[in-house]
C-alpha atoms as a PDB file:
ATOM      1  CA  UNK A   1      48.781 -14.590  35.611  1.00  0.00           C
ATOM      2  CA  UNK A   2      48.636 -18.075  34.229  1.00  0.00           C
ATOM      3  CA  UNK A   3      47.471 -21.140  36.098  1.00  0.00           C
ATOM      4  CA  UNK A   4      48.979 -24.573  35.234  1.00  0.00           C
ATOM      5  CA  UNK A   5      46.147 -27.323  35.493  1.00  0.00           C
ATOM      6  CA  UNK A   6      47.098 -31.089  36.716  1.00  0.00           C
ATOM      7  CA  UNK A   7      45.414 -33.795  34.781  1.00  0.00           C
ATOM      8  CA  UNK A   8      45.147 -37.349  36.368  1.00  0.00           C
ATOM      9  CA  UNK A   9      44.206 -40.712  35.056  1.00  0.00           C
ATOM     10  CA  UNK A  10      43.050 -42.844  37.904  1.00  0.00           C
ATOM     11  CA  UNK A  11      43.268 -46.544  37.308  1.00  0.00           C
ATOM     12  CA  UNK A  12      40.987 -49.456  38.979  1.00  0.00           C
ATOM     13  CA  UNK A  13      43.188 -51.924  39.842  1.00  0.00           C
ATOM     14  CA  UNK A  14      40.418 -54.048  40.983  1.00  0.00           C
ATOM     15  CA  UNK A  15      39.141 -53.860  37.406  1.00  0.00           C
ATOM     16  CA  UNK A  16      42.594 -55.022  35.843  1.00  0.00           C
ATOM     17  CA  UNK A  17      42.478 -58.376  38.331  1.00  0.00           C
ATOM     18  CA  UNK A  18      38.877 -58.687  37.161  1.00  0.00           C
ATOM     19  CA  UNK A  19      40.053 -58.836  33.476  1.00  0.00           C
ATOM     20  CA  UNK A  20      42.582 -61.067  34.498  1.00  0.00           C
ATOM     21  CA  UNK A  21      40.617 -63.352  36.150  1.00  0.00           C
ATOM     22  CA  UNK A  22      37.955 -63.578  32.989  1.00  0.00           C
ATOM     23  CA  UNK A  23      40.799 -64.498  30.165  1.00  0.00           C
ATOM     24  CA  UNK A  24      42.261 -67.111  32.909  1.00  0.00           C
ATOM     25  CA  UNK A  25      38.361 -68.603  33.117  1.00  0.00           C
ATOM     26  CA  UNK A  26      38.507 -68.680  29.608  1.00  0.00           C
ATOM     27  CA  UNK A  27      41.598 -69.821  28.498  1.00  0.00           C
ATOM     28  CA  UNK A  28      42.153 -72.783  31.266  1.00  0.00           C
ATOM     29  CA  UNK A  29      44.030 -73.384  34.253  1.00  0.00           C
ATOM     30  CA  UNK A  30      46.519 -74.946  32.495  1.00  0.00           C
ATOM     31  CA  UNK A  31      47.651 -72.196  30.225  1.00  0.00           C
ATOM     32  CA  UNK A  32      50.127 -69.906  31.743  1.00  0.00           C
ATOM     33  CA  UNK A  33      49.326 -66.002  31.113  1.00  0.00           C
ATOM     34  CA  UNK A  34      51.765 -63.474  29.864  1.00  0.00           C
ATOM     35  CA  UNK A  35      50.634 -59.770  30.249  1.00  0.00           C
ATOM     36  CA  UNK A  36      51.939 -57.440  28.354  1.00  0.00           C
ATOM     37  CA  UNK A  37      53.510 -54.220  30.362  1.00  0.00           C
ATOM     38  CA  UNK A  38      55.547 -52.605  27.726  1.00  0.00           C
ATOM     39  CA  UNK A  39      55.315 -48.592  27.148  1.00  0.00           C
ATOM     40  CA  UNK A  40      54.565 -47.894  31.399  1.00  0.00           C
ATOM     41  CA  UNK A  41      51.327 -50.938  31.463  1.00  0.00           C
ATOM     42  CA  UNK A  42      49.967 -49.528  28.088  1.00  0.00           C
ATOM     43  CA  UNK A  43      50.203 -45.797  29.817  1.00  0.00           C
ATOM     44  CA  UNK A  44      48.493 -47.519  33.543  1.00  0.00           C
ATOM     45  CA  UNK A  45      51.691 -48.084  35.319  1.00  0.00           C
ATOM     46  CA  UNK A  46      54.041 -51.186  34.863  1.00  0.00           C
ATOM     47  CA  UNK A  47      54.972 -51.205  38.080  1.00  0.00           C
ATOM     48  CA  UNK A  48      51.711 -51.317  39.588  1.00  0.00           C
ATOM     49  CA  UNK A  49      49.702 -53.782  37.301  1.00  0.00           C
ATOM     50  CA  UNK A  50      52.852 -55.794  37.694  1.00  0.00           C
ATOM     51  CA  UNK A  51      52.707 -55.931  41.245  1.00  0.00           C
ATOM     52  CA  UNK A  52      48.790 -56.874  41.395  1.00  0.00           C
ATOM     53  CA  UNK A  53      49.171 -59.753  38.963  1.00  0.00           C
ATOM     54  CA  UNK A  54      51.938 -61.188  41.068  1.00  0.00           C
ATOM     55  CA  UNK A  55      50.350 -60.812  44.297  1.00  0.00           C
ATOM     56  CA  UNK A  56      47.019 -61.937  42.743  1.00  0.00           C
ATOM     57  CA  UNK A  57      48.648 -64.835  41.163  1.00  0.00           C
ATOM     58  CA  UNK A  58      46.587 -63.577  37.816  1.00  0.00           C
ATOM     59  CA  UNK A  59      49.118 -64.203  35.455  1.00  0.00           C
ATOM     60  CA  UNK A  60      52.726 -66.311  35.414  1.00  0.00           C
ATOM     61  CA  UNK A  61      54.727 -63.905  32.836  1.00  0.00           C
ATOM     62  CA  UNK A  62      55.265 -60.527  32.672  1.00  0.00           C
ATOM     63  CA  UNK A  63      56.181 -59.376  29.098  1.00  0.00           C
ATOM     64  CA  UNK A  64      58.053 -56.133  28.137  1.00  0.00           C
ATOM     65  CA  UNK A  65      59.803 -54.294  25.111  1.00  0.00           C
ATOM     66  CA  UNK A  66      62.719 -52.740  26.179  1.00  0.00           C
ATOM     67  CA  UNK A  67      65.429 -54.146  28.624  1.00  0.00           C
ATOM     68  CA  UNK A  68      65.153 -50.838  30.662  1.00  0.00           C
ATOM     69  CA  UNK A  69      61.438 -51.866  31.213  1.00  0.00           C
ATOM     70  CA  UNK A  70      62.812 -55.210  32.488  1.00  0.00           C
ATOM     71  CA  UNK A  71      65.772 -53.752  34.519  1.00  0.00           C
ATOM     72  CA  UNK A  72      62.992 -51.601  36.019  1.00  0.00           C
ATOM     73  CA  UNK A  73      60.549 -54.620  36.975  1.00  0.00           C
ATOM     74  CA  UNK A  74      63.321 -56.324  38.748  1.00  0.00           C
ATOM     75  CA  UNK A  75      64.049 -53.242  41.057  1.00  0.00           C
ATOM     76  CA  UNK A  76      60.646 -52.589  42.293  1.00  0.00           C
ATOM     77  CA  UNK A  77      60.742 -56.254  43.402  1.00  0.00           C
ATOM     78  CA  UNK A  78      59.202 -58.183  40.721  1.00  0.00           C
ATOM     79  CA  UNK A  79      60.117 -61.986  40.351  1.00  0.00           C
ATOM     80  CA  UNK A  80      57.332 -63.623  37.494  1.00  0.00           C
ATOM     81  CA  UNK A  81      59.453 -64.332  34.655  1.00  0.00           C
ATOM     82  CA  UNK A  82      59.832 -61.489  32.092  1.00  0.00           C
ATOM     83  CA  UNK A  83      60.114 -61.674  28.486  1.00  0.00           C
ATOM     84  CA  UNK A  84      61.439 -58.998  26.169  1.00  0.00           C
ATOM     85  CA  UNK A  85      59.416 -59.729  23.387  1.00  0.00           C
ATOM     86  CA  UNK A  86      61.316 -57.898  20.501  1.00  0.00           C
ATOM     87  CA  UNK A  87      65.492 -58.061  19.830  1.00  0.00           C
ATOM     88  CA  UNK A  88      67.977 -56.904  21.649  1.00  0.00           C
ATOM     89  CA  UNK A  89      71.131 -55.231  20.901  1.00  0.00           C
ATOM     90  CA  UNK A  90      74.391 -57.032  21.887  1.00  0.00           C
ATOM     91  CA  UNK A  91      75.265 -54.151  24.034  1.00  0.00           C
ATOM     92  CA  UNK A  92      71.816 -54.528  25.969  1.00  0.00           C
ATOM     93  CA  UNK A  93      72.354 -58.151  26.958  1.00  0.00           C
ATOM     94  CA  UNK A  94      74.411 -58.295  29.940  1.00  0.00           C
ATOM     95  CA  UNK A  95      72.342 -56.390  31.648  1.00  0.00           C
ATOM     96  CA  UNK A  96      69.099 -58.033  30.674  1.00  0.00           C
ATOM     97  CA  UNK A  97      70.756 -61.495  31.694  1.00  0.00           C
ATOM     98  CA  UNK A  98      72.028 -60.161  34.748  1.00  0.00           C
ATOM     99  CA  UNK A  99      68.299 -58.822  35.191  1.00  0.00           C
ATOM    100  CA  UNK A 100      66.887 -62.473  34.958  1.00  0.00           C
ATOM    101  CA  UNK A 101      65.447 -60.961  31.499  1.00  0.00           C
ATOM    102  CA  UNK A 102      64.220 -63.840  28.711  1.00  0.00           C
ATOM    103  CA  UNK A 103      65.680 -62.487  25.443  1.00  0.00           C
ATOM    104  CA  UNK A 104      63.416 -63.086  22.055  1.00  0.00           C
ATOM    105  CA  UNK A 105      66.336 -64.455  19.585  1.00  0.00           C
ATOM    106  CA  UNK A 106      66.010 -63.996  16.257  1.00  0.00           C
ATOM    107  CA  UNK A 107      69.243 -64.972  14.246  1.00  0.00           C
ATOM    108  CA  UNK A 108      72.717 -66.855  14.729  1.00  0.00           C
ATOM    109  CA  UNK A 109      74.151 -63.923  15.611  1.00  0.00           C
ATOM    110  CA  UNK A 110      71.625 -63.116  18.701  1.00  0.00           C
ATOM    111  CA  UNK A 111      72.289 -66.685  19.975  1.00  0.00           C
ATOM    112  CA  UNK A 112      75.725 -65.809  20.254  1.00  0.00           C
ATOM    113  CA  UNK A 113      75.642 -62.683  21.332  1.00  0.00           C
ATOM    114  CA  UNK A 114      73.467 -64.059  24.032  1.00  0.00           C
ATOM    115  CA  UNK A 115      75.913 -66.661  25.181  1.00  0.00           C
ATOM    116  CA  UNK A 116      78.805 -63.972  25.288  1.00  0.00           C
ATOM    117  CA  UNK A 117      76.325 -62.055  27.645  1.00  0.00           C
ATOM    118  CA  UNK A 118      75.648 -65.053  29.897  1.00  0.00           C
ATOM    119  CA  UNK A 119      79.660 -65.944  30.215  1.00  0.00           C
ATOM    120  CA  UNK A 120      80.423 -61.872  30.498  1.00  0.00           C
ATOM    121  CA  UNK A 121      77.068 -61.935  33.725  1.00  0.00           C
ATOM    122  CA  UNK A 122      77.986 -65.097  34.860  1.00  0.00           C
ATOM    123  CA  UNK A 123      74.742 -66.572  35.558  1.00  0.00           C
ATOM    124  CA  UNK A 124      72.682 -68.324  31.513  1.00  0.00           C
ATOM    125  CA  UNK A 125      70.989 -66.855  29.568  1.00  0.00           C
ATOM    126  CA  UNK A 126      67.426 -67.566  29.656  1.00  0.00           C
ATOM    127  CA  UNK A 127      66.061 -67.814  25.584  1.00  0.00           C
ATOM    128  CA  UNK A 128      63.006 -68.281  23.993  1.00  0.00           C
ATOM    129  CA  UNK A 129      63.359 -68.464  19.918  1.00  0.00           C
ATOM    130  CA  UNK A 130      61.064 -66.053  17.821  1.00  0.00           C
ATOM    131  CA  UNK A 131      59.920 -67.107  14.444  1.00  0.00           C
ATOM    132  CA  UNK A 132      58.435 -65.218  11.963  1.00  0.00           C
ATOM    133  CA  UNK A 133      55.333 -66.680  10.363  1.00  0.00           C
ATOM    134  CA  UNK A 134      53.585 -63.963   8.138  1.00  0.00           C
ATOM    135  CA  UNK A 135      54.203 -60.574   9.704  1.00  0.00           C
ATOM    136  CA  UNK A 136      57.307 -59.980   8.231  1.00  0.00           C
ATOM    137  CA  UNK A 137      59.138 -57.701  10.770  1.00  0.00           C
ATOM    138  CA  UNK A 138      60.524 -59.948  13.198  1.00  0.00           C
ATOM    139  CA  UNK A 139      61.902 -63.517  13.879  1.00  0.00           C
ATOM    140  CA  UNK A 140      64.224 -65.929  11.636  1.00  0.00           C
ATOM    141  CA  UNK A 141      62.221 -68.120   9.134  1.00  0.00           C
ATOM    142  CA  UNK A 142      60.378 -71.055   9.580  1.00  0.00           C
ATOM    143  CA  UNK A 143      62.756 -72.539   7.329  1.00  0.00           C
ATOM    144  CA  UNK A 144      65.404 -71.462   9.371  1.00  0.00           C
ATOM    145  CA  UNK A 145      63.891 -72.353  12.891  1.00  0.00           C
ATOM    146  CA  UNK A 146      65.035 -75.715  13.566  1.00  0.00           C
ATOM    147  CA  UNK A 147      68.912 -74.886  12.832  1.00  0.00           C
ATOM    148  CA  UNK A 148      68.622 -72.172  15.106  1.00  0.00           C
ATOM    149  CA  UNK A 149      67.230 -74.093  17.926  1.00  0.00           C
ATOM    150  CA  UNK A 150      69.591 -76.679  17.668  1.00  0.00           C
ATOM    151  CA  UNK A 151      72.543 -74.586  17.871  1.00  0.00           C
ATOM    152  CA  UNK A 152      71.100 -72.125  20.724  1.00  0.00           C
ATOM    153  CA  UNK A 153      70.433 -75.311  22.691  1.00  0.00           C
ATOM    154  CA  UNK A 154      74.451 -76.459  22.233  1.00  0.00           C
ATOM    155  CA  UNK A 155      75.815 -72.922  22.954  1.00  0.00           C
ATOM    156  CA  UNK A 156      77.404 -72.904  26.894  1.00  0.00           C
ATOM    157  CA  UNK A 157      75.361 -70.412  29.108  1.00  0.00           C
ATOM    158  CA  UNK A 158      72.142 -70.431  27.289  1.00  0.00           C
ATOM    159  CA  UNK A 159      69.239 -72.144  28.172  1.00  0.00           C
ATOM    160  CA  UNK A 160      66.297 -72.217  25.532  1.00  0.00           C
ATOM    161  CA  UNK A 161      62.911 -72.187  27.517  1.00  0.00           C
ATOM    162  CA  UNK A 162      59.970 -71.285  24.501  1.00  0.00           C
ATOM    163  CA  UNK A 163      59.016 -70.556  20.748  1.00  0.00           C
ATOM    164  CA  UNK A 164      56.794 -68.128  19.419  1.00  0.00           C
ATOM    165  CA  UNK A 165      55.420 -65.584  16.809  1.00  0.00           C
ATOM    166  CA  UNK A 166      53.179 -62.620  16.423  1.00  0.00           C
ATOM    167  CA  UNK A 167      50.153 -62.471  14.669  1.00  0.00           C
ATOM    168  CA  UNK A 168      50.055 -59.417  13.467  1.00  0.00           C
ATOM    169  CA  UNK A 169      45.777 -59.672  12.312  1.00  0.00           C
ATOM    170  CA  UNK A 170      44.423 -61.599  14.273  1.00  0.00           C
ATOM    171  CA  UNK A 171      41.842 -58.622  15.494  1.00  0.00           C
ATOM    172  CA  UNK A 172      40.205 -58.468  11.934  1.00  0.00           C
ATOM    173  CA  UNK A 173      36.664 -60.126  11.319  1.00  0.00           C
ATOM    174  CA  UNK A 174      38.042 -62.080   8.557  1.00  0.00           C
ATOM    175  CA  UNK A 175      39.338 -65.244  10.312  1.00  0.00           C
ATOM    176  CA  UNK A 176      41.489 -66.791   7.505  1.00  0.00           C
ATOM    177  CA  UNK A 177      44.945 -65.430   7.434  1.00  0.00           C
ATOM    178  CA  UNK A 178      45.113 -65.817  11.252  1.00  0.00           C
ATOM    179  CA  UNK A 179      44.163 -69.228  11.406  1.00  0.00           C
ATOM    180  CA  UNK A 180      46.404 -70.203   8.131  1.00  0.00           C
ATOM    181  CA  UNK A 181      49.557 -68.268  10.189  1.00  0.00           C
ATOM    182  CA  UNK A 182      48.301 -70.153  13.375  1.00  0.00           C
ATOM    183  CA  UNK A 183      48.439 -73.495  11.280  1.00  0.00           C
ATOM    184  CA  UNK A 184      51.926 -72.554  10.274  1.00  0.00           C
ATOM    185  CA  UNK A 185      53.557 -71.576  13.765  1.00  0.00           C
ATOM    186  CA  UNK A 186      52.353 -75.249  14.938  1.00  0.00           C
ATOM    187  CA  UNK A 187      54.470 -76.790  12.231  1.00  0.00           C
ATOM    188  CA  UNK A 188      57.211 -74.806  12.904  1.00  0.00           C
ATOM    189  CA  UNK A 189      57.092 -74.892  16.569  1.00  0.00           C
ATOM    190  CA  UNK A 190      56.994 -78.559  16.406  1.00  0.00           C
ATOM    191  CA  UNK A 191      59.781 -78.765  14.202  1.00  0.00           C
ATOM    192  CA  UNK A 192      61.799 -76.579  16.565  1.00  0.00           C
ATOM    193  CA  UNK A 193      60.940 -78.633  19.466  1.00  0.00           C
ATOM    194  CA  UNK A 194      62.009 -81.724  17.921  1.00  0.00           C
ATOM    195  CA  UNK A 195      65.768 -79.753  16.919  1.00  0.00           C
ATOM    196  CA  UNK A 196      65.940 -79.089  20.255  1.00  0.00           C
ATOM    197  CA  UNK A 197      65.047 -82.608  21.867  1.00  0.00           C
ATOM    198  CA  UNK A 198      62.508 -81.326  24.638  1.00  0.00           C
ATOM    199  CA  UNK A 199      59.170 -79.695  24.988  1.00  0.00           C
ATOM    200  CA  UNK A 200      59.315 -75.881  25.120  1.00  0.00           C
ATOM    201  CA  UNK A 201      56.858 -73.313  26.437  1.00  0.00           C
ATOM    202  CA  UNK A 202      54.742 -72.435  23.048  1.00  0.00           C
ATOM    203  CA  UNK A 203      52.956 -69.526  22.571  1.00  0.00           C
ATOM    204  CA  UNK A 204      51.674 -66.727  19.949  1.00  0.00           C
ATOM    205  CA  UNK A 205      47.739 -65.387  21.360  1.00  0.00           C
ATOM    206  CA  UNK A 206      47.692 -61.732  21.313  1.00  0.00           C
ATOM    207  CA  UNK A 207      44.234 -60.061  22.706  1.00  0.00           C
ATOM    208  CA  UNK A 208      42.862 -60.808  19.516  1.00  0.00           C
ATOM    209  CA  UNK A 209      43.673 -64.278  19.170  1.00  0.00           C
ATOM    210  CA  UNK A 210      42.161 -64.701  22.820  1.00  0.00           C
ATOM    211  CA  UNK A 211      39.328 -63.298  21.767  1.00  0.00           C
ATOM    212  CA  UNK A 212      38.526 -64.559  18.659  1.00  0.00           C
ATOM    213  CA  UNK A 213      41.234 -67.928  17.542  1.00  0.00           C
ATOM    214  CA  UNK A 214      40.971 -70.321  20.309  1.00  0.00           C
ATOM    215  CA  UNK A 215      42.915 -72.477  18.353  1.00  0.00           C
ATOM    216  CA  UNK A 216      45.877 -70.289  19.235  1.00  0.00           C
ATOM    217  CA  UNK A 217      45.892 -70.370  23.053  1.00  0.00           C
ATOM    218  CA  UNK A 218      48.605 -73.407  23.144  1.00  0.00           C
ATOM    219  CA  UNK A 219      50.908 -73.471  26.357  1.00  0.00           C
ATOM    220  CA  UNK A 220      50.351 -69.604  27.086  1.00  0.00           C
ATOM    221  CA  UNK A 221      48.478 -66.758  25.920  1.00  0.00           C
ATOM    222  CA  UNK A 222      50.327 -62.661  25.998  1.00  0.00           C
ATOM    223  CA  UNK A 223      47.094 -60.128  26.383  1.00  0.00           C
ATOM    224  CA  UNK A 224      47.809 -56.950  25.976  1.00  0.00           C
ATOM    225  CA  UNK A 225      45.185 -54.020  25.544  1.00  0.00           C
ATOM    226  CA  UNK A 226      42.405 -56.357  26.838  1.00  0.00           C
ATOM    227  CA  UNK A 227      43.901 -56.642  30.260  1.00  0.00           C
ATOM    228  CA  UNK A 228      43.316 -52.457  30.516  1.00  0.00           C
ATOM    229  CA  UNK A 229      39.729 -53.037  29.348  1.00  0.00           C
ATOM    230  CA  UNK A 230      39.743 -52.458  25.150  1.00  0.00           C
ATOM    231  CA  UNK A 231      39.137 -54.813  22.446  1.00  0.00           C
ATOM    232  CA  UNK A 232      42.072 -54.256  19.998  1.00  0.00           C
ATOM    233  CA  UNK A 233      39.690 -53.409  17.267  1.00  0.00           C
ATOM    234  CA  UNK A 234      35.507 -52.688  17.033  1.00  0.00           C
ATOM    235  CA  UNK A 235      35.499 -56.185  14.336  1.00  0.00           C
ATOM    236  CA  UNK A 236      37.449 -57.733  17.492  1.00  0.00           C
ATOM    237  CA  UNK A 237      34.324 -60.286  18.971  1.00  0.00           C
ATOM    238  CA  UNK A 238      33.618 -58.976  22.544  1.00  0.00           C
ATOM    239  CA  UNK A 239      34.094 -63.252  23.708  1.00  0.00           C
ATOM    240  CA  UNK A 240      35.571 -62.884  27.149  1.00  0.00           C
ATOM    241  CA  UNK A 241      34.028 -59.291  29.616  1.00  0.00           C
ATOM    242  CA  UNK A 242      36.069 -56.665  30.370  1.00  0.00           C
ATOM    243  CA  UNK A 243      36.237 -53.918  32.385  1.00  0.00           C
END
């Protein structure tokens, strides 16, 4: 006879709102907070963690990686803004617009597949325009940013809200390439605010830039694996407590 054997991971809650509560002590009251929920909450439940920030009023974004992960968000109730923080196939956007989903554009051809999807859901597009300053995977070029955010802000149906990057090392001890790559996405940012001819929600602090590039806070900071209690790496300083 063979026995199958449950295993269950039991999450503190309480502990997540704690963490919460510590990077918003650090970072300001005037920062927004965008935690990131992608792959299920980081394996804690999306749904869940989602639901305590709201009612907690920890945190103003919720940020995702998939437009299923969004779609899912909006059924169990959610309403903090969501961002998908990668691309998104032409195919996927009605459904994230429909969804109230923020789409990460990358190219020309994103910013008009985006306004198709907003005239095909009927309701715009909400935008925010990803550049790529060092990591090399995705986001159009700084050189590039300011065109693009001057024709996604005169495309019908789309509405660009924010800019941002990645910083793909900002957990390592060495501080320099971070805060060149920080250095950079304030240029560019500022350039693509100006092409666009308003103030935008700016933003690019991972866990590691909370913890260790202040510098890099700006207009809203994304934690990630620090909200379930983990420093992204051992050289990461331990700055902020966490449970």
């Amino acid at each position: 006879m063979s026995l199958l054997y449950a295993t269950h991971a039991r999450i503190h809650l309480g502990n997540v709102r704690d963490n919460l509560r510590a990077i918003r002590a650090a970072v300001g009251p005037s920062r927004k907070v965008l935690i990131a929920v992608k792959a299920n909450g980081y394996g804690h439940g999306a749904v869940e963690v989602s639901r305590m920030a709201e009612a907690s009023g920890t945190a103003e974004w919720l940020g995702v990686a998939t437009v299923p992960e969004g779609v899912q968000l909006r059924e169990a109730g959610l309403r903090l803004p969501i961002l998908k923080l990668g691309p998104t196939f032409p195919w996927e956007m009605q459904a994230a617009v429909e969804a109230g989903v923020t789409l990460a554009v990358c190219s020309s051809e994103e910013a008009d597949a985006a306004a198709e999807a907003a005239r095909a859901a009927g309701r715009p597009a909400s935008v925010h325009l990803k550049v790529d300053t060092g990591m090399g995977r995705v986001g159009v070029t700084q050189e590039e940013a300011p065109a693009l955010a001057l024709r996604l802000s005169a495309l019908p149906g789309v509405e660009l809200g924010g800019v941002f990057t990645h910083l793909p090392v900002s957990d390592a001890a060495d501080p320099a390439w971070t805060r060149e790559q920080i250095s950079r996405f304030r240029a560019a940012a500022e350039a693509v605010q100006e092409a666009a001819g308003r103030r935008l929600l700016v933003h690019c602090a991972n866990s590691g830039a909370v913890l260790a590039h202040e510098s890099s806070w700006l207009d809203m900071v994304r934690p990630g694996i620090m909200i379930y209690g983990f420093r992204p790496d051992a050289e990461t300083p331990a700055t902020i407590p966490l449970k």
